[in-house]
PDB file of N, CA and C in Angstrom:
ATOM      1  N   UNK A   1      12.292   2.413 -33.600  1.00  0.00           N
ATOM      2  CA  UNK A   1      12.579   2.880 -32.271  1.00  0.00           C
ATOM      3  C   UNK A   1      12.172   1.790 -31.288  1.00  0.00           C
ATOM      4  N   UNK A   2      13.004   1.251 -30.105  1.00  0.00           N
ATOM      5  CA  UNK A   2      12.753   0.073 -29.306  1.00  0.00           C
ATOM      6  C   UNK A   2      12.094   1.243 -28.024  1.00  0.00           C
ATOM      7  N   UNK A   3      11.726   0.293 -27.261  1.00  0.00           N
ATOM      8  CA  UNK A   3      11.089   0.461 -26.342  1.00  0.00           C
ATOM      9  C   UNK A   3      12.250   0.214 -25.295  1.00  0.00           C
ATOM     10  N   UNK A   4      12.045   1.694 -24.034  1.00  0.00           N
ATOM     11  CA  UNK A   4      12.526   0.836 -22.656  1.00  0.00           C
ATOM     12  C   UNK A   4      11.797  -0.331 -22.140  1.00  0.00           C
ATOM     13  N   UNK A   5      13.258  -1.224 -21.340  1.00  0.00           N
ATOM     14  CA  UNK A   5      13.043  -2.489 -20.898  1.00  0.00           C
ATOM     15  C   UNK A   5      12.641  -2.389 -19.607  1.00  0.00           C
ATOM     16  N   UNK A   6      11.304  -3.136 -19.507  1.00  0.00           N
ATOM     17  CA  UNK A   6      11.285  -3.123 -17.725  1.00  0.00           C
ATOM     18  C   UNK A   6      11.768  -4.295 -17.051  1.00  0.00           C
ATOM     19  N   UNK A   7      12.395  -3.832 -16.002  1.00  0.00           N
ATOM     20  CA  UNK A   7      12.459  -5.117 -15.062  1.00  0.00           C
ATOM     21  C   UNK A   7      11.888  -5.633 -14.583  1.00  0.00           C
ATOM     22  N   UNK A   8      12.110  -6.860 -14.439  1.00  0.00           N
ATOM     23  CA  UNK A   8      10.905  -8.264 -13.830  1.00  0.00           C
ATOM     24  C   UNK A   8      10.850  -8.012 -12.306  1.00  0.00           C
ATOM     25  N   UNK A   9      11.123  -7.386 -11.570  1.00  0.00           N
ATOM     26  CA  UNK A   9      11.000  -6.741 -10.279  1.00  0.00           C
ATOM     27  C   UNK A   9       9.842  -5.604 -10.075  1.00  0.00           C
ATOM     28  N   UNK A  10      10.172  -4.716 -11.509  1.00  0.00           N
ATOM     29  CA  UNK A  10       9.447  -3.887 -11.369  1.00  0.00           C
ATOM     30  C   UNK A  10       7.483  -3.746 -11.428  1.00  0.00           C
ATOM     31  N   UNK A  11       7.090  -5.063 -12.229  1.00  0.00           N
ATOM     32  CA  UNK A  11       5.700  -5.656 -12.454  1.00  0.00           C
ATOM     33  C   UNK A  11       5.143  -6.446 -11.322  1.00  0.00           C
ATOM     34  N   UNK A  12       5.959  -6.941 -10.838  1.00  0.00           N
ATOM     35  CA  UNK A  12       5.742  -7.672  -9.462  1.00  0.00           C
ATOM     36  C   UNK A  12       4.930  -7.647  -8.457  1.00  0.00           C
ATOM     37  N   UNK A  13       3.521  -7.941  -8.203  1.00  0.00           N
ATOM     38  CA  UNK A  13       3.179  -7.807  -6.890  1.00  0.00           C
ATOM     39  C   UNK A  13       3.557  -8.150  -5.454  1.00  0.00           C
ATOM     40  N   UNK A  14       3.567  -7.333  -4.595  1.00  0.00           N
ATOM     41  CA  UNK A  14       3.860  -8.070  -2.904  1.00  0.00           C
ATOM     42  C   UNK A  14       2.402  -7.907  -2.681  1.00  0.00           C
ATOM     43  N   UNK A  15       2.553  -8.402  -1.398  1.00  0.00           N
ATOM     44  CA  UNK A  15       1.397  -8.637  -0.377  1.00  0.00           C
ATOM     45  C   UNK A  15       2.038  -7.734   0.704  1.00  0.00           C
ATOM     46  N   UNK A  16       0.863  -6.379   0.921  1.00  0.00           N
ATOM     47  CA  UNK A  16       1.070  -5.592   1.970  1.00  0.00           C
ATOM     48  C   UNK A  16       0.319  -5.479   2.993  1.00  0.00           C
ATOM     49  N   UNK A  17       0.721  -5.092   4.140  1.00  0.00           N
ATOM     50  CA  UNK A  17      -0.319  -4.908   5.514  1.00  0.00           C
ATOM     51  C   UNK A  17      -0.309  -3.677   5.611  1.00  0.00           C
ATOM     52  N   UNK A  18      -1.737  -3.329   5.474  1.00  0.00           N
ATOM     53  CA  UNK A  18      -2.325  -1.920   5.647  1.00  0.00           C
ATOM     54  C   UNK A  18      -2.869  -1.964   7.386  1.00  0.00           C
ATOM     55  N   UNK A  19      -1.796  -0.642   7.849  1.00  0.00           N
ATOM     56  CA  UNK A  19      -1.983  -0.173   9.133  1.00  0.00           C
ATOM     57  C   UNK A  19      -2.632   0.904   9.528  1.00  0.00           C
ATOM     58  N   UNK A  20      -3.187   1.372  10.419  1.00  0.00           N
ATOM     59  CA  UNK A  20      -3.591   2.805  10.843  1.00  0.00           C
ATOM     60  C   UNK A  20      -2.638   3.104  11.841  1.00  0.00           C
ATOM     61  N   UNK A  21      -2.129   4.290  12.030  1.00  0.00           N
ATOM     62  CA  UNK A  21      -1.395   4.465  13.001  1.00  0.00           C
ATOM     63  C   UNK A  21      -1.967   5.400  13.897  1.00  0.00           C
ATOM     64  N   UNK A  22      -2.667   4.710  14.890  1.00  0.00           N
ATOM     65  CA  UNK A  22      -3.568   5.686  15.638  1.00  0.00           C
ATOM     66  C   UNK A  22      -2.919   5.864  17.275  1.00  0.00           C
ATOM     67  N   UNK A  23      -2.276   4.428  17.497  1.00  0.00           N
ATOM     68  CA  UNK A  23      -2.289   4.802  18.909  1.00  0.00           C
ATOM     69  C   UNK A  23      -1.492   3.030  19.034  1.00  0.00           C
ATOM     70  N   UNK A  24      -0.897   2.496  19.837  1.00  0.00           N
ATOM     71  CA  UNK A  24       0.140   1.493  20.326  1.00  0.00           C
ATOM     72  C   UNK A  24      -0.779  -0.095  20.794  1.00  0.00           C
ATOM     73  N   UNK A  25      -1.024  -0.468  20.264  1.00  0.00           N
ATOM     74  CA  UNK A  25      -0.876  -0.916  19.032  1.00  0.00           C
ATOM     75  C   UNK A  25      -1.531  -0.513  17.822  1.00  0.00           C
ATOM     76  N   UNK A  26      -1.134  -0.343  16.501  1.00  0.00           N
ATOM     77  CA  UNK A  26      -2.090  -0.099  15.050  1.00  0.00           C
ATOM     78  C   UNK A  26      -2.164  -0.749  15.018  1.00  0.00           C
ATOM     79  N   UNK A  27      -3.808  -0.343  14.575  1.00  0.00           N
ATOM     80  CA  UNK A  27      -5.035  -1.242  13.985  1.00  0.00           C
ATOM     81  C   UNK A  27      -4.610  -1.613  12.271  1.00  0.00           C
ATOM     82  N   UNK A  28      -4.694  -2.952  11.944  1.00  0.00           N
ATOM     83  CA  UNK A  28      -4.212  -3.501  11.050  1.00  0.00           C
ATOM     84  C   UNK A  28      -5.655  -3.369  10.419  1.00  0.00           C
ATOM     85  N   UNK A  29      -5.834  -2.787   9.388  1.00  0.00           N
ATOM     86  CA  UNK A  29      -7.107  -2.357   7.847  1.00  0.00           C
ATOM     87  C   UNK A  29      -7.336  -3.849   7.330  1.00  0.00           C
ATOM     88  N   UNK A  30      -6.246  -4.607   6.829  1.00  0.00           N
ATOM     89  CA  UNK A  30      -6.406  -5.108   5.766  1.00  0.00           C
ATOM     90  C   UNK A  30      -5.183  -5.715   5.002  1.00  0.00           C
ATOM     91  N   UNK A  31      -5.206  -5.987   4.307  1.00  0.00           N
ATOM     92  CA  UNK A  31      -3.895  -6.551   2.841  1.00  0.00           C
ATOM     93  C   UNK A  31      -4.355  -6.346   1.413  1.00  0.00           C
ATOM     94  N   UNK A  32      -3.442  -5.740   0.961  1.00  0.00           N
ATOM     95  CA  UNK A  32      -3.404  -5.203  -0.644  1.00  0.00           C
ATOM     96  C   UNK A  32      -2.359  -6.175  -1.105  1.00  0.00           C
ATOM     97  N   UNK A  33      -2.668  -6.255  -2.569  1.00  0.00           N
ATOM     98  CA  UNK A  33      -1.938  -6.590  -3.462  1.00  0.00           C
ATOM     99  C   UNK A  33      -1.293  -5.485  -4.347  1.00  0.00           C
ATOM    100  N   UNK A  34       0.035  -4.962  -4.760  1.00  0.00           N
ATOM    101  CA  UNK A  34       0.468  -3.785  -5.271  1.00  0.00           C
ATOM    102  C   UNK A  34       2.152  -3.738  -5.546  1.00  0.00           C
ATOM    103  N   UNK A  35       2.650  -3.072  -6.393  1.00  0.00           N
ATOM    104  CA  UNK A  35       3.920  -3.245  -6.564  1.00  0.00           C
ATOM    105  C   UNK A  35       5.025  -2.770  -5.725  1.00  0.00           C
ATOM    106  N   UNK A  36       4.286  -1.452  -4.815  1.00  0.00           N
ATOM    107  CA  UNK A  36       5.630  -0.501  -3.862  1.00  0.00           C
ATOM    108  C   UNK A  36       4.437  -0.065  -3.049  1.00  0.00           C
ATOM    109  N   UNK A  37       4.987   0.237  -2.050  1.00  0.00           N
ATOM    110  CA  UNK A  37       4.285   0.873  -0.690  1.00  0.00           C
ATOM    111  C   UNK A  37       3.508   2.204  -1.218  1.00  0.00           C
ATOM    112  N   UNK A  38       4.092   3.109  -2.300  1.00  0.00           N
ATOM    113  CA  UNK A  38       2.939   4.003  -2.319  1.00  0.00           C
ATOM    114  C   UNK A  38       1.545   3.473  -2.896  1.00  0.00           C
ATOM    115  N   UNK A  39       1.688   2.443  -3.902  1.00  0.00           N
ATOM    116  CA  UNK A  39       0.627   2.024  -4.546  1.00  0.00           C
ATOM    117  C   UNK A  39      -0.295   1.061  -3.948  1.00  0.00           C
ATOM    118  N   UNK A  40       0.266   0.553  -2.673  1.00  0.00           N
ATOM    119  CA  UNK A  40      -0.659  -0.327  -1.753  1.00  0.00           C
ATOM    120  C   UNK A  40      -1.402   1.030  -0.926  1.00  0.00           C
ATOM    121  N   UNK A  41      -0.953   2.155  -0.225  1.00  0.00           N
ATOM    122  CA  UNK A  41      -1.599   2.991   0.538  1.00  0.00           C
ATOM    123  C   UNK A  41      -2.635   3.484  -0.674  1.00  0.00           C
ATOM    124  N   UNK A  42      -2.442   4.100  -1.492  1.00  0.00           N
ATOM    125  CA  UNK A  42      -3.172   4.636  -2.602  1.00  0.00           C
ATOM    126  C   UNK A  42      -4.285   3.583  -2.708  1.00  0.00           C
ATOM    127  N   UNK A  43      -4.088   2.254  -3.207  1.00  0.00           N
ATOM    128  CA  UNK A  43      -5.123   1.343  -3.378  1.00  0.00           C
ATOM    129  C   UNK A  43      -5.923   1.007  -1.766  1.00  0.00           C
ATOM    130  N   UNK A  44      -5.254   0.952  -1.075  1.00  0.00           N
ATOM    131  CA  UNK A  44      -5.939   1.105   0.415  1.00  0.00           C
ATOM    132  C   UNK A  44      -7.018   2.059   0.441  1.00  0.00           C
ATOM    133  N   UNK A  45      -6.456   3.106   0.388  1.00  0.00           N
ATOM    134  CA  UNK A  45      -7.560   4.361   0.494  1.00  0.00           C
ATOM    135  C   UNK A  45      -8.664   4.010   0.037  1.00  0.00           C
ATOM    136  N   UNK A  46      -9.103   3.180  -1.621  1.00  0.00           N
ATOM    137  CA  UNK A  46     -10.184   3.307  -2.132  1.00  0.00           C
ATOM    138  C   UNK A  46     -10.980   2.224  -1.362  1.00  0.00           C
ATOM    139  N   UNK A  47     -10.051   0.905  -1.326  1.00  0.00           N
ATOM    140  CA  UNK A  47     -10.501  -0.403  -1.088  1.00  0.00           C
ATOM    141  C   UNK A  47     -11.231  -0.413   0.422  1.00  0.00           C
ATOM    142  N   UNK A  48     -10.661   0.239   1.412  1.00  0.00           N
ATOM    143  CA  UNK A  48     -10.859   0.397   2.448  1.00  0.00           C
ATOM    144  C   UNK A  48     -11.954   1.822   3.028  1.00  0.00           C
ATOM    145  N   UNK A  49     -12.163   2.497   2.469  1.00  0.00           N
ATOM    146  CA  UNK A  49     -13.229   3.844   2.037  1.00  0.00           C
ATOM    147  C   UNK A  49     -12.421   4.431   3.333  1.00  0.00           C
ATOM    148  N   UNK A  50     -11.079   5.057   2.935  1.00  0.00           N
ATOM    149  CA  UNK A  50     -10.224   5.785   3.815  1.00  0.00           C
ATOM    150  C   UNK A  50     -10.761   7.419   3.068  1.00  0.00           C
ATOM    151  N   UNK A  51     -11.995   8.205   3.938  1.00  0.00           N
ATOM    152  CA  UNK A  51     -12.190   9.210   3.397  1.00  0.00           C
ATOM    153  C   UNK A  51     -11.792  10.769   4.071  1.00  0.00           C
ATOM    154  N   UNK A  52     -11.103  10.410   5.152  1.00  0.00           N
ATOM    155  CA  UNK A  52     -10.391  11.713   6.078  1.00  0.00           C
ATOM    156  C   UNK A  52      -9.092  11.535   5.176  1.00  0.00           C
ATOM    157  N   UNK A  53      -9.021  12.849   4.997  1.00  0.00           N
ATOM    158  CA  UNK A  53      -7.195  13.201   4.699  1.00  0.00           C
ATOM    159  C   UNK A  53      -6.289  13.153   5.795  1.00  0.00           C
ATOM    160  N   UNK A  54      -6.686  13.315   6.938  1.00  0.00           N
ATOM    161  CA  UNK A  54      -6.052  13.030   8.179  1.00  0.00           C
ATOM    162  C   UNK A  54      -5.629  11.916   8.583  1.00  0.00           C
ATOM    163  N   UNK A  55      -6.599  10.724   8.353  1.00  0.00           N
ATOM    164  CA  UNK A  55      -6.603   9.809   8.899  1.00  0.00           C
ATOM    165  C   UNK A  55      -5.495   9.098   7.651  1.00  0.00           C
ATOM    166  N   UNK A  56      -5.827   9.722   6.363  1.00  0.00           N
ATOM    167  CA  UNK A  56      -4.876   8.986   5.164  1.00  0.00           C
ATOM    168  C   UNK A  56      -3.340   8.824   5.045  1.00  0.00           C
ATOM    169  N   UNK A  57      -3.101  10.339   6.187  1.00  0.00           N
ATOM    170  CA  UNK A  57      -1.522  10.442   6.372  1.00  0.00           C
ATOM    171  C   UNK A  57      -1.119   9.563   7.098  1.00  0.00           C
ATOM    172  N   UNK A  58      -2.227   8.603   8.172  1.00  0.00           N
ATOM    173  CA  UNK A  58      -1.561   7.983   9.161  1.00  0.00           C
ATOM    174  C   UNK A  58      -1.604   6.619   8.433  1.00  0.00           C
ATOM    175  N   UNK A  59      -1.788   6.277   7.497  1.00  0.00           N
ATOM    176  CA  UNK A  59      -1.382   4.512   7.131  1.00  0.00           C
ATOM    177  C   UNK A  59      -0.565   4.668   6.899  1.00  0.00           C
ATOM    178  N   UNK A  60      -0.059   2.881   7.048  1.00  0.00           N
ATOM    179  CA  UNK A  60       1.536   2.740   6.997  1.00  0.00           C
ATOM    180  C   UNK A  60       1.579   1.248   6.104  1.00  0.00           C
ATOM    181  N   UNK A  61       2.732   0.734   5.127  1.00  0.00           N
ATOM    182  CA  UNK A  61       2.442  -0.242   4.813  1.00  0.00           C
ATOM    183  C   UNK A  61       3.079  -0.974   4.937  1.00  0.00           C
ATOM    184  N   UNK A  62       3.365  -2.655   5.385  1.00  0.00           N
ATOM    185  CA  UNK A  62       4.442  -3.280   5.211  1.00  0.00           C
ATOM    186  C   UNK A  62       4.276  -4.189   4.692  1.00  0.00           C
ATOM    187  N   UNK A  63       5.576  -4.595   3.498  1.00  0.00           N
ATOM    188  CA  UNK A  63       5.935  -5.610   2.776  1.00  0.00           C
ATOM    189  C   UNK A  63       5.557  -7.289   3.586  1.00  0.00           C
ATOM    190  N   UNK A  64       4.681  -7.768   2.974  1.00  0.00           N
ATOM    191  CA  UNK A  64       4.552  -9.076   4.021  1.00  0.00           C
ATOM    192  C   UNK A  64       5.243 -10.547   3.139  1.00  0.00           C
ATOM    193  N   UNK A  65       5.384 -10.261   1.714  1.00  0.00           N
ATOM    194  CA  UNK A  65       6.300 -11.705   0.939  1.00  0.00           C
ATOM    195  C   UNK A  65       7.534 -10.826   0.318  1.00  0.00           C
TER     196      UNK A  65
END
């Protein structure tokens, strides 16, 4: 039995900018290393000791490479 193939896209790290979205301008957290925007916020949370659930809904992430 073979194995599914992953794509070389899919292992990939970007470089993300972790935002807070509090108020005009967001406060920029930080930069993660991670494969897709949920897994940079997720790794944010720990890296950054994001411990309100409130405050967790408001990051935002963007692709920076």
């Amino acid at each position: 039995m073979s194995r599914p193939k992953k794509s070389a896209a899919a292992g990939k790290l970007h470089a993300w900018a972790i935002y807070r979205i509090k108020s005009t301008p967001a406060a920029l957290l930080g930069y993660i290393e991670a494969t897709d925007e949920q897994s940079a916020i997720r790794k944010a949370i720990g890296e950054f000791h994001v411990t309100s659930p409130q405050v967790q809904k408001r990051l935002l992430a963007m692709r920076r490479s």
